[in-house]
C-alpha atoms as a PDB file:
ATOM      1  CA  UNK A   1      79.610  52.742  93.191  1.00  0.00           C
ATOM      2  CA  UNK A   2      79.806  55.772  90.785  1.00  0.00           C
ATOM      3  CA  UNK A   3      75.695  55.675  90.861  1.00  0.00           C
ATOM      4  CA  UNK A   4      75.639  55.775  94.263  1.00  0.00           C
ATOM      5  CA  UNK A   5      78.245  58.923  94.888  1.00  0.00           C
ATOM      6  CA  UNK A   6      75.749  60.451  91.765  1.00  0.00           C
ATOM      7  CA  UNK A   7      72.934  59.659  94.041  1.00  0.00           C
ATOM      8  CA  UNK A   8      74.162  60.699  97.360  1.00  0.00           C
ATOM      9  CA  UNK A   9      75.307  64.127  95.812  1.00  0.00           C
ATOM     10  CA  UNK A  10      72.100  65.075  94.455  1.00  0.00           C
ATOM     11  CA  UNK A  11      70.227  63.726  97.454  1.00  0.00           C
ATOM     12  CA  UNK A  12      72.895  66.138  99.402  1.00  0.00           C
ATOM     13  CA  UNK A  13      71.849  68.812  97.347  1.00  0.00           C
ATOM     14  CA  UNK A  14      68.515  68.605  97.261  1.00  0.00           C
ATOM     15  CA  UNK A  15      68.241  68.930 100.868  1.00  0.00           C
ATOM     16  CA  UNK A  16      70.641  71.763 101.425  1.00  0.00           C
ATOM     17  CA  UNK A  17      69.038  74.138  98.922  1.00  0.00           C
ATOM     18  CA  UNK A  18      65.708  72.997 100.645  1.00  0.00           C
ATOM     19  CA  UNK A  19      64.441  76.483 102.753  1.00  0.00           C
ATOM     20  CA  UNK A  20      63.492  76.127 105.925  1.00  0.00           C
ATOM     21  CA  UNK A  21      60.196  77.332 106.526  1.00  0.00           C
ATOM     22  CA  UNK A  22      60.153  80.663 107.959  1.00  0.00           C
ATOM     23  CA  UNK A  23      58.253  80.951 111.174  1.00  0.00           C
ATOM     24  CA  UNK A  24      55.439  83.557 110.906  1.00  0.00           C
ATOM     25  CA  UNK A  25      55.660  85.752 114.347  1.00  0.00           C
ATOM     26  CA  UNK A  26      52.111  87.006 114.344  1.00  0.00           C
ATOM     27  CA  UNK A  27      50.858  83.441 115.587  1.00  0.00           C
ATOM     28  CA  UNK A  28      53.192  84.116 118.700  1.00  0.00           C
ATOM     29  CA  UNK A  29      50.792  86.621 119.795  1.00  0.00           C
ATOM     30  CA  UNK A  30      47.662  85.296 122.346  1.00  0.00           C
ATOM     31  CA  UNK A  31      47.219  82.601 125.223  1.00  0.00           C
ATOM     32  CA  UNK A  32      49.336  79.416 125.821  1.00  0.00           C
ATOM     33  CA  UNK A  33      49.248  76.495 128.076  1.00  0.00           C
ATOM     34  CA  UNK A  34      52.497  74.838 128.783  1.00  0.00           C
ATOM     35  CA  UNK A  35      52.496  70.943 127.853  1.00  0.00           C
ATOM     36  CA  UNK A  36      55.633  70.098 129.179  1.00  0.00           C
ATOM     37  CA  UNK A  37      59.395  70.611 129.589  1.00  0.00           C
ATOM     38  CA  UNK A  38      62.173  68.491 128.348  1.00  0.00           C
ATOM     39  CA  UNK A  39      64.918  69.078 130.472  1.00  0.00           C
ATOM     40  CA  UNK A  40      69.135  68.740 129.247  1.00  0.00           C
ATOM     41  CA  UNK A  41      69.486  65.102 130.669  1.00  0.00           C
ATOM     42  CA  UNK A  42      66.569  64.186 128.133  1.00  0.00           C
ATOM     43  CA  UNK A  43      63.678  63.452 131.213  1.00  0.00           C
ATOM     44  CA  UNK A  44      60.564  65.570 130.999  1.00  0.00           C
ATOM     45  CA  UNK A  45      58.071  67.038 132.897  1.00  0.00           C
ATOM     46  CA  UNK A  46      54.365  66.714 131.739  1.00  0.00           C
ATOM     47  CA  UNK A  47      51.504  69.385 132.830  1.00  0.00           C
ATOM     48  CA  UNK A  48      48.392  67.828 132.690  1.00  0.00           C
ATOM     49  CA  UNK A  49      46.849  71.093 134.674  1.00  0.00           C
ATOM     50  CA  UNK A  50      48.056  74.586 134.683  1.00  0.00           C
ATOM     51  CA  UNK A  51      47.410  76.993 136.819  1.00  0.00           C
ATOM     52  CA  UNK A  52      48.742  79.509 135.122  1.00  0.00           C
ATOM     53  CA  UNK A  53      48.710  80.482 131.301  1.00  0.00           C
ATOM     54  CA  UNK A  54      50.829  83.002 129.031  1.00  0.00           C
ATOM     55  CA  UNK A  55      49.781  85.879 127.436  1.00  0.00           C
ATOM     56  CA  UNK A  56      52.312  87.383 124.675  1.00  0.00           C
ATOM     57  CA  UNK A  57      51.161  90.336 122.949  1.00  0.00           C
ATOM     58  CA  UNK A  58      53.380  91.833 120.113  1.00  0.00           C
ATOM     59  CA  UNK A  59      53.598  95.623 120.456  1.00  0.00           C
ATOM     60  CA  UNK A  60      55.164  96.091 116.491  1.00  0.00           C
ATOM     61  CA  UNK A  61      57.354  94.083 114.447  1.00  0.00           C
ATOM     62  CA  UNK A  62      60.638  93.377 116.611  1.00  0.00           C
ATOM     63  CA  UNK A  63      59.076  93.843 120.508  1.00  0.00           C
ATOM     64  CA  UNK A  64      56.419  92.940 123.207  1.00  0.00           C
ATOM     65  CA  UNK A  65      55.402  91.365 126.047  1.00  0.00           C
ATOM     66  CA  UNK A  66      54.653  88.589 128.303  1.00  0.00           C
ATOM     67  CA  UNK A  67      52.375  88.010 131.352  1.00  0.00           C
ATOM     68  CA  UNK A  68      51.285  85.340 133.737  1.00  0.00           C
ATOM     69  CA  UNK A  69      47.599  84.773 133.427  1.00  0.00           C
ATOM     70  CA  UNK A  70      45.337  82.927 135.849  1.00  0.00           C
ATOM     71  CA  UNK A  71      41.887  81.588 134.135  1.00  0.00           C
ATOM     72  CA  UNK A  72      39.048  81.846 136.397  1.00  0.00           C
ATOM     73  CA  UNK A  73      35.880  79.908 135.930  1.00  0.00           C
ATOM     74  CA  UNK A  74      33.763  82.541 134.098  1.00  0.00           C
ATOM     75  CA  UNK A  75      36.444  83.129 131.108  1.00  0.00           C
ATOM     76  CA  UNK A  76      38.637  85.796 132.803  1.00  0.00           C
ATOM     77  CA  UNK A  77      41.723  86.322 134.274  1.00  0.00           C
ATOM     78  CA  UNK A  78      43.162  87.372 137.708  1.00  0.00           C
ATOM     79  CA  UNK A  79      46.505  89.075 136.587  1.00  0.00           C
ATOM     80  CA  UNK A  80      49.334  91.864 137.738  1.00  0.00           C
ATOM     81  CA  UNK A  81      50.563  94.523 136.068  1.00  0.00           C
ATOM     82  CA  UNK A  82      54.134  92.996 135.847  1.00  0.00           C
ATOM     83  CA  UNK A  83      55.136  92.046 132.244  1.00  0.00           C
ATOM     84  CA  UNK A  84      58.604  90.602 130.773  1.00  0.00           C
ATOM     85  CA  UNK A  85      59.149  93.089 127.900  1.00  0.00           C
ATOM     86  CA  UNK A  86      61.104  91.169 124.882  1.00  0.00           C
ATOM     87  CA  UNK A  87      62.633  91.997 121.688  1.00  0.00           C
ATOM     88  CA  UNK A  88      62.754  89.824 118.721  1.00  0.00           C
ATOM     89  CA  UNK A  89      66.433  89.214 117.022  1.00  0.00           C
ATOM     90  CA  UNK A  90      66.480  87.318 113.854  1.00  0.00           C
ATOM     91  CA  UNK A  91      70.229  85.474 113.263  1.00  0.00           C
ATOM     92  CA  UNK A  92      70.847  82.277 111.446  1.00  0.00           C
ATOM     93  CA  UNK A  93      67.772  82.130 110.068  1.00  0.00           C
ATOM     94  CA  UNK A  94      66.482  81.862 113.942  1.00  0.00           C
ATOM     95  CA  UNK A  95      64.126  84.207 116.098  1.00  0.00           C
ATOM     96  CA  UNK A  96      64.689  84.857 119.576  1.00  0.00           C
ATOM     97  CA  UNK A  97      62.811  86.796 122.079  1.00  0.00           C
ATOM     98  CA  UNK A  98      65.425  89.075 124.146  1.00  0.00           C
ATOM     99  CA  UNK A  99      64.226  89.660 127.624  1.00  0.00           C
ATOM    100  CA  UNK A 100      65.889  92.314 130.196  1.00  0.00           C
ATOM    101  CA  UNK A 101      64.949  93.496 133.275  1.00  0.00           C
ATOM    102  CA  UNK A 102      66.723  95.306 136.094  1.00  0.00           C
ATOM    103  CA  UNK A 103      67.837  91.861 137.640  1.00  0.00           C
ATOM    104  CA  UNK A 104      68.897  89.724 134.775  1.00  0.00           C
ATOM    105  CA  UNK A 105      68.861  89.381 130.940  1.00  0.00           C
ATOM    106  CA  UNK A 106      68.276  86.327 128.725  1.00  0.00           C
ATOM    107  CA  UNK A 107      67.033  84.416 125.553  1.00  0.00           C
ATOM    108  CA  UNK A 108      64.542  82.164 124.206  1.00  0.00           C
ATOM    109  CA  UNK A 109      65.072  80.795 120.802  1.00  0.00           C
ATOM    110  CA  UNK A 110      61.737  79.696 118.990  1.00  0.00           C
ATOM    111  CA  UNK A 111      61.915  76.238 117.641  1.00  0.00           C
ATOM    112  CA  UNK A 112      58.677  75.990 116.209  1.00  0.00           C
ATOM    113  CA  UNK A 113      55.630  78.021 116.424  1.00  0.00           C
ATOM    114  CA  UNK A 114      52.378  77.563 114.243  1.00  0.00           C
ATOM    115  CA  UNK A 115      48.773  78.467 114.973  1.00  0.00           C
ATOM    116  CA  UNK A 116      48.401  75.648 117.579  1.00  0.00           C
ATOM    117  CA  UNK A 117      52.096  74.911 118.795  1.00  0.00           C
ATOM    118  CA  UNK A 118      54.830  76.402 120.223  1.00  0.00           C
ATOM    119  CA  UNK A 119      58.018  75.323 121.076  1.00  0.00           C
ATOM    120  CA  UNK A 120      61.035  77.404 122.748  1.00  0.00           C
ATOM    121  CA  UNK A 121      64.374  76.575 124.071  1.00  0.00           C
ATOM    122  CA  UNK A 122      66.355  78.674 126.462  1.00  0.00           C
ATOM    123  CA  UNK A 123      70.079  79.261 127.588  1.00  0.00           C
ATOM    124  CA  UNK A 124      69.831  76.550 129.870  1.00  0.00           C
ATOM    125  CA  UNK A 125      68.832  74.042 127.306  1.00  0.00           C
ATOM    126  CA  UNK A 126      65.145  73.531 128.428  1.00  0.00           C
ATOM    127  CA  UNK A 127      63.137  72.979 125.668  1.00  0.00           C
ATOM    128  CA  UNK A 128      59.216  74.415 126.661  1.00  0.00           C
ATOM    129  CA  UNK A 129      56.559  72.940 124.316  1.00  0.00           C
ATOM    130  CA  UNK A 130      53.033  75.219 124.803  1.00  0.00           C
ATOM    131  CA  UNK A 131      49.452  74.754 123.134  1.00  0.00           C
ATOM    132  CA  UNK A 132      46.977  77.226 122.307  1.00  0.00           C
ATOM    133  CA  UNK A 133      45.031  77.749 125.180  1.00  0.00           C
ATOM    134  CA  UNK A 134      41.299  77.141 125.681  1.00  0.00           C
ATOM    135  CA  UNK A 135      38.974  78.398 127.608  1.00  0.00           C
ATOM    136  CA  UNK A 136      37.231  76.325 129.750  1.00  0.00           C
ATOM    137  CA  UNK A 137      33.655  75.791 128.539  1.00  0.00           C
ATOM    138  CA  UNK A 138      31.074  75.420 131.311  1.00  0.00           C
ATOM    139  CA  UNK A 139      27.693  75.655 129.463  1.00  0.00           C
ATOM    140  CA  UNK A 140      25.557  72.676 129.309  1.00  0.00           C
ATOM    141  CA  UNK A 141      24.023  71.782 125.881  1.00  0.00           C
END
Protein backbone atom coordinates (compact mmCIF):
# COMPACT_ATOMS: atom_id res chain seq x y z
CA UNK A 1 0.00 0.00 0.00
CA UNK A 2 2.83 2.40 1.09
CA UNK A 3 4.48 1.60 -2.59
CA UNK A 4 1.60 2.45 -4.19
CA UNK A 5 0.83 6.06 -2.35
CA UNK A 6 5.00 6.39 -3.24
CA UNK A 7 4.01 5.64 -6.73
CA UNK A 8 0.92 7.59 -7.20
CA UNK A 9 2.72 10.74 -5.68
CA UNK A 10 5.51 10.78 -7.97
CA UNK A 11 3.34 9.82 -10.92
CA UNK A 12 1.20 13.04 -9.57
CA UNK A 13 4.16 14.96 -9.73
CA UNK A 14 5.59 14.15 -12.64
CA UNK A 15 2.68 15.22 -14.54
CA UNK A 16 1.97 18.48 -12.83
CA UNK A 17 5.47 19.92 -13.25
CA UNK A 18 5.07 18.62 -16.93
CA UNK A 19 4.76 22.21 -19.22
CA UNK A 20 2.32 22.41 -21.48
CA UNK A 21 3.53 23.11 -24.75
CA UNK A 22 3.24 26.62 -25.64
CA UNK A 23 1.35 27.27 -28.80
CA UNK A 24 3.50 29.21 -31.34
CA UNK A 25 1.04 32.12 -32.83
CA UNK A 26 2.90 32.70 -36.06
CA UNK A 27 1.36 29.33 -37.53
CA UNK A 28 -2.12 31.09 -36.91
CA UNK A 29 -1.36 33.31 -39.68
CA UNK A 30 -2.60 32.05 -43.55
CA UNK A 31 -5.65 30.03 -45.09
CA UNK A 32 -7.94 27.48 -43.29
CA UNK A 33 -10.66 25.17 -44.23
CA UNK A 34 -13.11 24.31 -41.56
CA UNK A 35 -13.38 20.37 -40.91
CA UNK A 36 -16.09 20.41 -38.68
CA UNK A 37 -17.89 21.65 -35.55
CA UNK A 38 -18.58 19.84 -32.39
CA UNK A 39 -21.41 21.36 -30.95
CA UNK A 40 -22.23 21.50 -26.63
CA UNK A 41 -24.62 18.39 -26.75
CA UNK A 42 -21.45 16.44 -28.14
CA UNK A 43 -23.09 15.91 -32.06
CA UNK A 44 -21.00 17.34 -34.86
CA UNK A 45 -21.18 18.73 -38.02
CA UNK A 46 -18.70 17.51 -40.77
CA UNK A 47 -17.69 19.80 -43.96
CA UNK A 48 -16.69 17.73 -46.58
CA UNK A 49 -16.84 21.03 -49.04
CA UNK A 50 -16.39 24.59 -48.18
CA UNK A 51 -17.29 27.26 -49.86
CA UNK A 52 -15.69 29.53 -48.05
CA UNK A 53 -12.11 29.61 -46.40
CA UNK A 54 -10.35 31.90 -43.64
CA UNK A 55 -7.73 34.12 -44.01
CA UNK A 56 -6.00 35.39 -40.59
CA UNK A 57 -3.20 37.64 -41.01
CA UNK A 58 -1.28 38.83 -37.83
CA UNK A 59 -0.61 42.58 -38.02
CA UNK A 60 2.28 42.43 -34.85
CA UNK A 61 2.56 40.43 -31.86
CA UNK A 62 -0.89 40.82 -29.88
CA UNK A 63 -3.47 41.85 -33.07
CA UNK A 64 -4.92 41.12 -36.60
CA UNK A 65 -7.38 40.06 -38.70
CA UNK A 66 -9.78 37.77 -40.23
CA UNK A 67 -11.61 37.49 -43.61
CA UNK A 68 -13.95 35.27 -45.50
CA UNK A 69 -12.28 34.00 -48.61
CA UNK A 70 -13.93 32.37 -51.61
CA UNK A 71 -11.36 30.10 -53.82
CA UNK A 72 -12.04 30.34 -57.39
CA UNK A 73 -10.84 27.82 -59.88
CA UNK A 74 -7.63 29.57 -61.08
CA UNK A 75 -6.02 29.94 -57.37
CA UNK A 76 -7.67 33.26 -56.35
CA UNK A 77 -10.10 34.64 -54.31
CA UNK A 78 -13.38 36.66 -54.65
CA UNK A 79 -13.35 38.64 -51.27
CA UNK A 80 -14.76 42.07 -49.44
CA UNK A 81 -13.10 44.46 -47.74
CA UNK A 82 -14.84 43.58 -44.38
CA UNK A 83 -12.42 42.04 -41.79
CA UNK A 84 -13.02 40.95 -37.96
CA UNK A 85 -10.08 42.79 -36.32
CA UNK A 86 -8.84 40.62 -33.09
CA UNK A 87 -6.50 40.97 -30.33
CA UNK A 88 -4.60 38.25 -28.75
CA UNK A 89 -4.85 37.94 -24.67
CA UNK A 90 -2.67 35.43 -23.08
CA UNK A 91 -4.25 34.19 -19.37
CA UNK A 92 -3.84 30.83 -17.81
CA UNK A 93 -1.39 29.84 -19.91
CA UNK A 94 -4.26 30.21 -22.80
CA UNK A 95 -4.47 32.53 -26.01
CA UNK A 96 -7.53 34.02 -27.13
CA UNK A 97 -8.36 36.11 -30.05
CA UNK A 98 -10.61 39.21 -28.80
CA UNK A 99 -12.94 40.33 -31.48
CA UNK A 100 -15.13 43.75 -31.32
CA UNK A 101 -17.06 45.40 -33.63
CA UNK A 102 -19.74 48.07 -33.43
CA UNK A 103 -22.50 45.31 -32.95
CA UNK A 104 -21.07 42.81 -30.58
CA UNK A 105 -17.84 41.62 -28.85
CA UNK A 106 -16.53 38.10 -28.18
CA UNK A 107 -13.80 35.34 -27.73
CA UNK A 108 -12.21 32.44 -29.20
CA UNK A 109 -9.88 30.47 -27.11
CA UNK A 110 -7.21 28.42 -29.18
CA UNK A 111 -7.08 24.84 -28.21
CA UNK A 112 -4.55 23.71 -30.42
CA UNK A 113 -2.88 25.17 -33.35
CA UNK A 114 0.25 23.67 -35.22
CA UNK A 115 1.39 24.06 -38.81
CA UNK A 116 -1.48 21.87 -40.16
CA UNK A 117 -4.30 22.09 -37.39
CA UNK A 118 -6.27 24.32 -35.69
CA UNK A 119 -8.65 24.04 -33.18
CA UNK A 120 -10.79 26.94 -31.38
CA UNK A 121 -13.58 27.02 -28.97
CA UNK A 122 -15.89 29.92 -28.41
CA UNK A 123 -18.28 31.39 -25.65
CA UNK A 124 -20.89 29.25 -26.75
CA UNK A 125 -18.96 26.10 -26.32
CA UNK A 126 -18.51 25.21 -30.08
CA UNK A 127 -15.43 23.71 -30.58
CA UNK A 128 -14.23 24.62 -34.60
CA UNK A 129 -11.50 22.21 -35.81
CA UNK A 130 -9.79 23.88 -39.30
CA UNK A 131 -6.97 22.43 -41.70
CA UNK A 132 -4.52 24.18 -43.67
CA UNK A 133 -6.03 24.98 -46.73
CA UNK A 134 -5.06 23.85 -50.24
CA UNK A 135 -5.39 25.07 -53.26
CA UNK A 136 -7.07 23.25 -55.66
CA UNK A 137 -4.67 21.84 -58.26
CA UNK A 138 -6.07 21.64 -61.79
CA UNK A 139 -2.98 20.86 -63.97
CA UNK A 140 -2.77 17.59 -65.62
CA UNK A 141 0.58 15.70 -65.38
Amino acid sequence: MRKLFLYLLITSLIVSCTKKEAIDLKQLEGYWEIEKVILPDGNSKEYTISQSIDYILLKNDSSGYRKKLQPKLDGSFYTSDDAEEFTIHSDNKKQALHYKNSLSEWKEVILKLNKEELVIINENNLKYFYKRFEKLNLESK
